[in-house]
N, C-alpha and C. Protein backbone atom coordinates (compact mmCIF):
# COMPACT_ATOMS: atom_id res chain seq x y z
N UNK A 1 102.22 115.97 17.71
CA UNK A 1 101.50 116.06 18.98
C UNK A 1 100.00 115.98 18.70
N UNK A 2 99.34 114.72 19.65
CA UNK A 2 97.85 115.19 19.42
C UNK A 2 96.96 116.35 19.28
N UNK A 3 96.41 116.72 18.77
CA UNK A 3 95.30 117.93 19.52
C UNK A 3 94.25 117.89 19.42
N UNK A 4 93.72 118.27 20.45
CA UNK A 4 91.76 117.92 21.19
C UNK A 4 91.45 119.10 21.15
N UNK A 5 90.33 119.26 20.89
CA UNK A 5 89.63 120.34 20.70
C UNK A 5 89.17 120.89 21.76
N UNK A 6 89.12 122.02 22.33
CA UNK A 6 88.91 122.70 23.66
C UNK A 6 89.43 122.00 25.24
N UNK A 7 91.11 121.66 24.47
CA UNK A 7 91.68 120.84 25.82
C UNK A 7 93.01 121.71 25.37
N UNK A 8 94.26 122.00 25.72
CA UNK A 8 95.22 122.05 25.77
C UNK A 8 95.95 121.15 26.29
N UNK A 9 96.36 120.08 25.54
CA UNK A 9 97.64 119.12 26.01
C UNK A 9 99.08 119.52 27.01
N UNK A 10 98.97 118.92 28.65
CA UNK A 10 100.28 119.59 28.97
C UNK A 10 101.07 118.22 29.03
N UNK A 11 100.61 117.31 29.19
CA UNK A 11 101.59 115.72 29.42
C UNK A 11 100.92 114.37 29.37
N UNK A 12 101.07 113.72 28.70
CA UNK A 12 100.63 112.62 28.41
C UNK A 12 100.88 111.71 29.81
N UNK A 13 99.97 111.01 30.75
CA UNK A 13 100.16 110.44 31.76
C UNK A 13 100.79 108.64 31.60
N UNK A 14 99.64 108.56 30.52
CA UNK A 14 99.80 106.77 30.48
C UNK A 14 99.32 106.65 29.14
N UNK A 15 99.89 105.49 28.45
CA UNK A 15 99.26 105.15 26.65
C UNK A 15 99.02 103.28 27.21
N UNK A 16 98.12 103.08 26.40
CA UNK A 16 97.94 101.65 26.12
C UNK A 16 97.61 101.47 24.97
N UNK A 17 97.99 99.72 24.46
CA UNK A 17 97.76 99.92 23.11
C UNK A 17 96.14 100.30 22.89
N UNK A 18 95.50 100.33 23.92
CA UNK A 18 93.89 101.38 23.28
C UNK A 18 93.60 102.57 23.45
N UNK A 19 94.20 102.85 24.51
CA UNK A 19 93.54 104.65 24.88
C UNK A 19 95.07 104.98 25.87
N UNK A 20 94.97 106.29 25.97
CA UNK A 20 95.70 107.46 26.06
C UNK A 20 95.05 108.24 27.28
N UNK A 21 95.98 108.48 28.86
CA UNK A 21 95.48 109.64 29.39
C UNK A 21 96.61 110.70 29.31
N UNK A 22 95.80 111.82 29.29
CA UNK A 22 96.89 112.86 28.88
C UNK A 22 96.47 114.35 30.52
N UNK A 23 97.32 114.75 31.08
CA UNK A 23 97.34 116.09 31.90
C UNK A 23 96.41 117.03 31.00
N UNK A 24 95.90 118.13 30.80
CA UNK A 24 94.58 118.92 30.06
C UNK A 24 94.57 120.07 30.61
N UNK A 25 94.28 121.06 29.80
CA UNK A 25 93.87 122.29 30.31
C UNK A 25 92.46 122.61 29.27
N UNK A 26 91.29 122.78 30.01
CA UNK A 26 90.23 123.42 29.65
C UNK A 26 90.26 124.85 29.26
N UNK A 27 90.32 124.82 28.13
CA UNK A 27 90.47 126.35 26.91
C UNK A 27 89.30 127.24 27.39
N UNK A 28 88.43 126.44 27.80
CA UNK A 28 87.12 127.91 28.10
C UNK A 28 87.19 128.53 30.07
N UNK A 29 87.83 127.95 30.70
CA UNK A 29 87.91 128.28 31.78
C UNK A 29 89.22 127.91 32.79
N UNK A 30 90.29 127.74 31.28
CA UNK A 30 91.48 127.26 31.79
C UNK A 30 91.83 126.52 33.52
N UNK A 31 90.96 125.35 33.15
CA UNK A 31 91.00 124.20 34.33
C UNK A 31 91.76 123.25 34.27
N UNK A 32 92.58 122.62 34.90
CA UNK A 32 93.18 121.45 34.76
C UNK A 32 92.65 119.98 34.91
N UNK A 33 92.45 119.38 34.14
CA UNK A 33 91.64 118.08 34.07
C UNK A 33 92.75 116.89 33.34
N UNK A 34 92.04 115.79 33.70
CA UNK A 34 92.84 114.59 33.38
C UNK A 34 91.55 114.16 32.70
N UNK A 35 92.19 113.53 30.86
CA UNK A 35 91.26 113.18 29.78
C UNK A 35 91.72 111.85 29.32
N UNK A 36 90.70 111.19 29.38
CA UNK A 36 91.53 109.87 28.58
C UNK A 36 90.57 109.72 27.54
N UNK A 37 91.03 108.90 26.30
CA UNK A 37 90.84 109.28 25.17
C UNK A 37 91.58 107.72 24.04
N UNK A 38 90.37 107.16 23.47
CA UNK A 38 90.93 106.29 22.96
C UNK A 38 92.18 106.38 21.54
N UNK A 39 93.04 105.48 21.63
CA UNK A 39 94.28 105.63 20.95
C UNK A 39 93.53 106.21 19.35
N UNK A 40 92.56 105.01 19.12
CA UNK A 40 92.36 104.67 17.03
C UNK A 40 91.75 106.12 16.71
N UNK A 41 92.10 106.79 15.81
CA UNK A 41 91.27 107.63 15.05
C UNK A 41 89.97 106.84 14.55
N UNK A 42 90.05 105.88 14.13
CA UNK A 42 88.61 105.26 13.57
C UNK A 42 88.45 103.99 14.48
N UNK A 43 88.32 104.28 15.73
CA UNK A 43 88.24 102.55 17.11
C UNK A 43 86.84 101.58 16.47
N UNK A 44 87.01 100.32 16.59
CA UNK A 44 86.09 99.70 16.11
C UNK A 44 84.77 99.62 17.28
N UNK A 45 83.85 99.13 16.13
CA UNK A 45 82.16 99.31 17.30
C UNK A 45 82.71 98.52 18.77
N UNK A 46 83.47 97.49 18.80
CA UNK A 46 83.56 96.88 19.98
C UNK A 46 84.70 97.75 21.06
N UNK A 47 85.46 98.23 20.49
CA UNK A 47 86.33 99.40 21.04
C UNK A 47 85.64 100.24 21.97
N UNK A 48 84.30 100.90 21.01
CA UNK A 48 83.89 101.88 21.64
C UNK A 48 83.31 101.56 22.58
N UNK A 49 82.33 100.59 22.64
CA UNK A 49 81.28 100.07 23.23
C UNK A 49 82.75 99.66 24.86
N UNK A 50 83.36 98.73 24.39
CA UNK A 50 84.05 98.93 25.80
C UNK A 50 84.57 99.99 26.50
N UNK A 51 84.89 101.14 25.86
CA UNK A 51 85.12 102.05 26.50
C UNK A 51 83.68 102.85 27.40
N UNK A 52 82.93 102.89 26.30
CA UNK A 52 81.95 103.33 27.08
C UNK A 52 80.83 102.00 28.66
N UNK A 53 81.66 101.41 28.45
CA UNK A 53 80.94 100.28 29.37
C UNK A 53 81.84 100.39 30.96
N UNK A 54 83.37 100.82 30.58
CA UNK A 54 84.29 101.49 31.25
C UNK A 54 83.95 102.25 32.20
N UNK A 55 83.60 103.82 31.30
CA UNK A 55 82.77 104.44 31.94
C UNK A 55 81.79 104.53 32.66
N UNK A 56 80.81 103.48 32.46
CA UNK A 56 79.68 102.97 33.14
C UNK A 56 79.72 102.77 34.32
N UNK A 57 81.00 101.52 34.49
CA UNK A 57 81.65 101.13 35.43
C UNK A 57 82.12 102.02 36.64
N UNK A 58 82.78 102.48 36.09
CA UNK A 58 83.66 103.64 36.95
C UNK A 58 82.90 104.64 37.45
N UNK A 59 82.22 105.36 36.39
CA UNK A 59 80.83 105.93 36.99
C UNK A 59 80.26 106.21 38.59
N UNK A 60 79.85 104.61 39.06
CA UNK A 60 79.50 104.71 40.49
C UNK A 60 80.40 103.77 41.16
N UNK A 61 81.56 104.44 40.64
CA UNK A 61 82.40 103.66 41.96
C UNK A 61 82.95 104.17 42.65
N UNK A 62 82.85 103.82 44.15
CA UNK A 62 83.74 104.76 44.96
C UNK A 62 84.51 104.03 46.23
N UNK A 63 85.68 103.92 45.68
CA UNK A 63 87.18 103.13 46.08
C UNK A 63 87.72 104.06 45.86
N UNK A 64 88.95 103.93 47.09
CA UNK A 64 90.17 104.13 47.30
C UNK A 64 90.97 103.92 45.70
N UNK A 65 91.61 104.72 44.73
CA UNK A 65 92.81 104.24 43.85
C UNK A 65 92.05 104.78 42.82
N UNK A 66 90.58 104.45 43.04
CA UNK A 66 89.80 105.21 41.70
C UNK A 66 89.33 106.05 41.62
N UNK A 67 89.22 107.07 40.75
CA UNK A 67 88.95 108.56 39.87
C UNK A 67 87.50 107.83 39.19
N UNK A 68 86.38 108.40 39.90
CA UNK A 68 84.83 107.97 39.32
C UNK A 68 85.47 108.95 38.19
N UNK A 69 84.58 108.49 36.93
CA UNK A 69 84.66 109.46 35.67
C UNK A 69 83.21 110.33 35.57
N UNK A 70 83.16 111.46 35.71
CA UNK A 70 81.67 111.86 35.09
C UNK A 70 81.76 112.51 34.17
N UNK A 71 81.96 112.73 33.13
CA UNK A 71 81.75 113.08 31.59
C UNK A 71 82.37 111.84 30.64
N UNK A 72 81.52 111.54 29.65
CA UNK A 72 81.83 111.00 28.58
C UNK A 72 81.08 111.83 27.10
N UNK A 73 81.72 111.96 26.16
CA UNK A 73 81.42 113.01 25.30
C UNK A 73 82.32 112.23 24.14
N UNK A 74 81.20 112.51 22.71
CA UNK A 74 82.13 111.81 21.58
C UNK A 74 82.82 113.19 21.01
N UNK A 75 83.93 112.75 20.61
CA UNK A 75 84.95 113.66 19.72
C UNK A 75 85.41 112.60 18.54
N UNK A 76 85.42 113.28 17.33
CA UNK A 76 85.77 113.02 16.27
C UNK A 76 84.53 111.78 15.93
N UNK A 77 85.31 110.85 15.87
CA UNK A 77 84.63 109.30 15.16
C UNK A 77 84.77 108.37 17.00
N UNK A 78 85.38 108.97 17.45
CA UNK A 78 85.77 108.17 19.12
C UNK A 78 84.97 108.67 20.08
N UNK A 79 85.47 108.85 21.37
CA UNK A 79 85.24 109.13 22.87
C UNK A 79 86.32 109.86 23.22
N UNK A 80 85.76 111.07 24.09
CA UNK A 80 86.75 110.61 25.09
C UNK A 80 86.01 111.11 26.85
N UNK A 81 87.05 111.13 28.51
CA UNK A 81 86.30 110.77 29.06
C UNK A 81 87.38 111.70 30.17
N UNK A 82 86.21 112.23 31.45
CA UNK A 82 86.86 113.06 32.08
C UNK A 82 86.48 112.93 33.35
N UNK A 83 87.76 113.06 34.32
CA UNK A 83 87.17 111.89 35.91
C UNK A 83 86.55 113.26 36.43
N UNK A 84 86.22 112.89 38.01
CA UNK A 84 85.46 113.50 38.79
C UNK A 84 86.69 113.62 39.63
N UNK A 85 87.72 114.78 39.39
CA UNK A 85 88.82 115.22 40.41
C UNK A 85 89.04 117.03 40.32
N UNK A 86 89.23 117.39 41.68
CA UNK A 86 89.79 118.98 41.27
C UNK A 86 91.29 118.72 42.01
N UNK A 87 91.57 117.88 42.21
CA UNK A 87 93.16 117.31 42.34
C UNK A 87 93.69 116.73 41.18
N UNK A 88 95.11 117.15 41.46
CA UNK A 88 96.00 116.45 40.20
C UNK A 88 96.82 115.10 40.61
N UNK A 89 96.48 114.07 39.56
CA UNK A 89 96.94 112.67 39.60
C UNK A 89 97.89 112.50 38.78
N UNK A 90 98.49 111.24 39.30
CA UNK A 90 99.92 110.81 38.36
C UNK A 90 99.11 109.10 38.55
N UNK A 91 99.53 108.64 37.55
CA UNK A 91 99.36 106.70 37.35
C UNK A 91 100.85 106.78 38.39
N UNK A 92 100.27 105.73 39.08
CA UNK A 92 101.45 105.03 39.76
C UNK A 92 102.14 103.90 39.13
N UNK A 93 103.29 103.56 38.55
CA UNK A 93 104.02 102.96 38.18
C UNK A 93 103.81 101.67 38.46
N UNK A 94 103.87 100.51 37.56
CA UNK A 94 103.62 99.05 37.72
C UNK A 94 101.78 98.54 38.19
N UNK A 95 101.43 99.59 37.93
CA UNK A 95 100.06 98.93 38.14
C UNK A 95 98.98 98.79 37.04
N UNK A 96 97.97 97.76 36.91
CA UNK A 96 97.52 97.62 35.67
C UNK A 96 96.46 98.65 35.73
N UNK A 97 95.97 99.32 34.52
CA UNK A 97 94.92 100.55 33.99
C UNK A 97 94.48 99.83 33.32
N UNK A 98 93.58 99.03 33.80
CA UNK A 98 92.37 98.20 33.01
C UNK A 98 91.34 99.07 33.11
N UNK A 99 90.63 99.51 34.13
CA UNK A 99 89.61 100.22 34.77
C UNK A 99 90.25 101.98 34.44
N UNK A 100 89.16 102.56 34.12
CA UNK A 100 89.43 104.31 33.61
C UNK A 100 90.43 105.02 35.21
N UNK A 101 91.26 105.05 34.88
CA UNK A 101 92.06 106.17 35.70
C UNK A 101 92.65 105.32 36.84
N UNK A 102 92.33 103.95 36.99
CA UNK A 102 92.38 102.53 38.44
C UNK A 102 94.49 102.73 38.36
N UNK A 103 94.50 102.91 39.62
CA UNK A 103 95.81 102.72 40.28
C UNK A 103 96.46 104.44 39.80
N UNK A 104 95.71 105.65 40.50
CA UNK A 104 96.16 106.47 40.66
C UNK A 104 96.09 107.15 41.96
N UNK A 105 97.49 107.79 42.37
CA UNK A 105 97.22 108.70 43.51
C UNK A 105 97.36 109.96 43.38
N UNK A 106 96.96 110.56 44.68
CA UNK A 106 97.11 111.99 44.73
C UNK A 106 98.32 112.47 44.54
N UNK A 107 99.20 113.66 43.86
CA UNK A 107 100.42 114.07 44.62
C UNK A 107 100.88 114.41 45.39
């Protein structure tokens, strides 16, 4: 099982072959958050750089389906990245996650 440092893993939502969102519990104020988090222990410069361009993206967007992200923070040798929700999301089935958290709804 992965483990992140000041997250508690409760369920892995969605994997691609680059990054990983996983369900989360915040260890210092036991919050529930949704973290996504690239797959590579060692992701290459262009890896990162897209992920963080991701973020950028998503950042100021505000659509229907999308989870704006506001934290990005490096861990380990990677990223990882945490939306702007105090609701809990599920990926909806058959839709592409190109875009950070894109094609999720509420429960």
């Amino acid at each position: 099982m992965t483990r992140i440092q000041d997250y508690e893993i409760r369920e892995k939502l969605y994997e691609s072959s680059q990054s990983v969102v996983y369900r989360v519990c915040q260890k210092k104020d036991n919050r529930p958050v949704i973290l996504k988090i690239l797959r590579e222990e060692y992701p290459t410069p262009e890896q990162i750089a897209g992920f963080r361009r991701e973020y950028e993206m998503t950042r100021g967007l505000d659509a229907d389906g999308i989870i704006r992200a506001f934290h990005l923070e490096s861990y380990r040798n990677s990223l990882l990245c945490l939306p702007r929700t105090d609701r809990t999301y599920e990926p909806q089935p058959g839709l592409s996650h190109g875009f950070l958290f894109s094609g999720c709804h509420p429960l």
